[in-house]
Protein backbone atom coordinates (compact mmCIF):
# COMPACT_ATOMS: atom_id res chain seq x y z
CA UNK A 1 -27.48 -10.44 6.16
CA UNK A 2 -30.29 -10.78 3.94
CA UNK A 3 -29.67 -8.32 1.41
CA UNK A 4 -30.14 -9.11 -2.06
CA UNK A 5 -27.00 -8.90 -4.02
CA UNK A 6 -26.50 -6.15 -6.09
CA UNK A 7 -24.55 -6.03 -9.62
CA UNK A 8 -21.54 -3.60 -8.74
CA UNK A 9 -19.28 -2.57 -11.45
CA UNK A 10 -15.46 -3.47 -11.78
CA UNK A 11 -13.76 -0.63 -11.77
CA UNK A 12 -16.24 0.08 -8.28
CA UNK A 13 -15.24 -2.90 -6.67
CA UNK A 14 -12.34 -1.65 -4.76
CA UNK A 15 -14.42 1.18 -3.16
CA UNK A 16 -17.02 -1.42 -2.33
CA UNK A 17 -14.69 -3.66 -0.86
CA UNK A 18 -12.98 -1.25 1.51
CA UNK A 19 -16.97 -0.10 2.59
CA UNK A 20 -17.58 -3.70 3.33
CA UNK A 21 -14.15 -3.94 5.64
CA UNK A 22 -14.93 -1.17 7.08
CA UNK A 23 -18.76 -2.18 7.47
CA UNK A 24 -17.34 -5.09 8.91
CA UNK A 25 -14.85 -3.32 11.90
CA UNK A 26 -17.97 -1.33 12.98
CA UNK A 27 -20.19 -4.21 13.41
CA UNK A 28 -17.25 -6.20 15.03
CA UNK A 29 -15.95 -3.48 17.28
CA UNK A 30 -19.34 -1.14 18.00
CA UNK A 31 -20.00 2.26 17.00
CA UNK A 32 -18.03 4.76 19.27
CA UNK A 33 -15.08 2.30 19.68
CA UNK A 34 -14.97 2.32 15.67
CA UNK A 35 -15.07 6.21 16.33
CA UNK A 36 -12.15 6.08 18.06
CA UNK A 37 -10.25 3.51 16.84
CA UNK A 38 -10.68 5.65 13.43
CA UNK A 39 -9.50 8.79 15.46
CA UNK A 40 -6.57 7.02 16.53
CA UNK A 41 -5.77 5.73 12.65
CA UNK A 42 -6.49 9.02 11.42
CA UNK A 43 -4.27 10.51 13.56
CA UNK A 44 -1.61 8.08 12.83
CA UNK A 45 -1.89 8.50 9.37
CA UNK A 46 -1.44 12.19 9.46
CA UNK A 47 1.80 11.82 11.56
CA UNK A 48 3.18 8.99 9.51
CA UNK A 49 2.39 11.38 5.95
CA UNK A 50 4.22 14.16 7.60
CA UNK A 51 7.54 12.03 6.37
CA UNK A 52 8.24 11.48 2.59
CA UNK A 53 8.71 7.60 3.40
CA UNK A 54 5.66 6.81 5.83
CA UNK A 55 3.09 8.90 3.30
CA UNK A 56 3.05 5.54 1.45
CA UNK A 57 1.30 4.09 4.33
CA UNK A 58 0.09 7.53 5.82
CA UNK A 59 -2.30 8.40 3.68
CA UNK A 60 -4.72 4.47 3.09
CA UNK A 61 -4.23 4.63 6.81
CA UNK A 62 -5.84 8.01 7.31
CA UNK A 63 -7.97 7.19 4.49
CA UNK A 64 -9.23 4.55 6.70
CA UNK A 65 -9.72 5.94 9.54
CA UNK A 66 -11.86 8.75 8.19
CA UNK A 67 -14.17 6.11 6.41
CA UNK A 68 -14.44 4.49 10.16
CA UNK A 69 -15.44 7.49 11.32
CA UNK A 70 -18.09 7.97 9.15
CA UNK A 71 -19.38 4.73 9.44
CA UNK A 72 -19.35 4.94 13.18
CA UNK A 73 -21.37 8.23 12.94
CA UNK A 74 -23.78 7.47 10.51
């Protein structure tokens, strides 16, 4: 990776973080298997938000797998 670094504010950090993770799954995994693997977390997500309890987890989880999605994609 020979990108130059780039200053990124702290309250951005988080965001930037979960970009690179996810930046980092594509390029591990591949682009349609990081499709579906983020259909399949998505979908999970969804299902586990339907109950008051798993919505803790539900929701970061579908979070995730829409972000792996879009990475795939584009």
């Amino acid at each position: 990776m020979s990108e130059s670094p780039q200053h990124t504010p702290w309250f951005l950090w988080p965001f930037e973080a979960i970009w690179r993770l996810v930046a980092w799954i594509v390029g591990l995994t591949g682009r349609l298997l990081a499709v579906i693997l983020g259909f399949v977390l998505l979908i999970a997500g969804v299902i586990l938000t339907v109950t008051v309890v798993g919505a803790i987890v539900g929701v970061p989880l579908a979070i995730l797998g829409v972000l792996l999605v879009l990475r795939g994609l584009f």
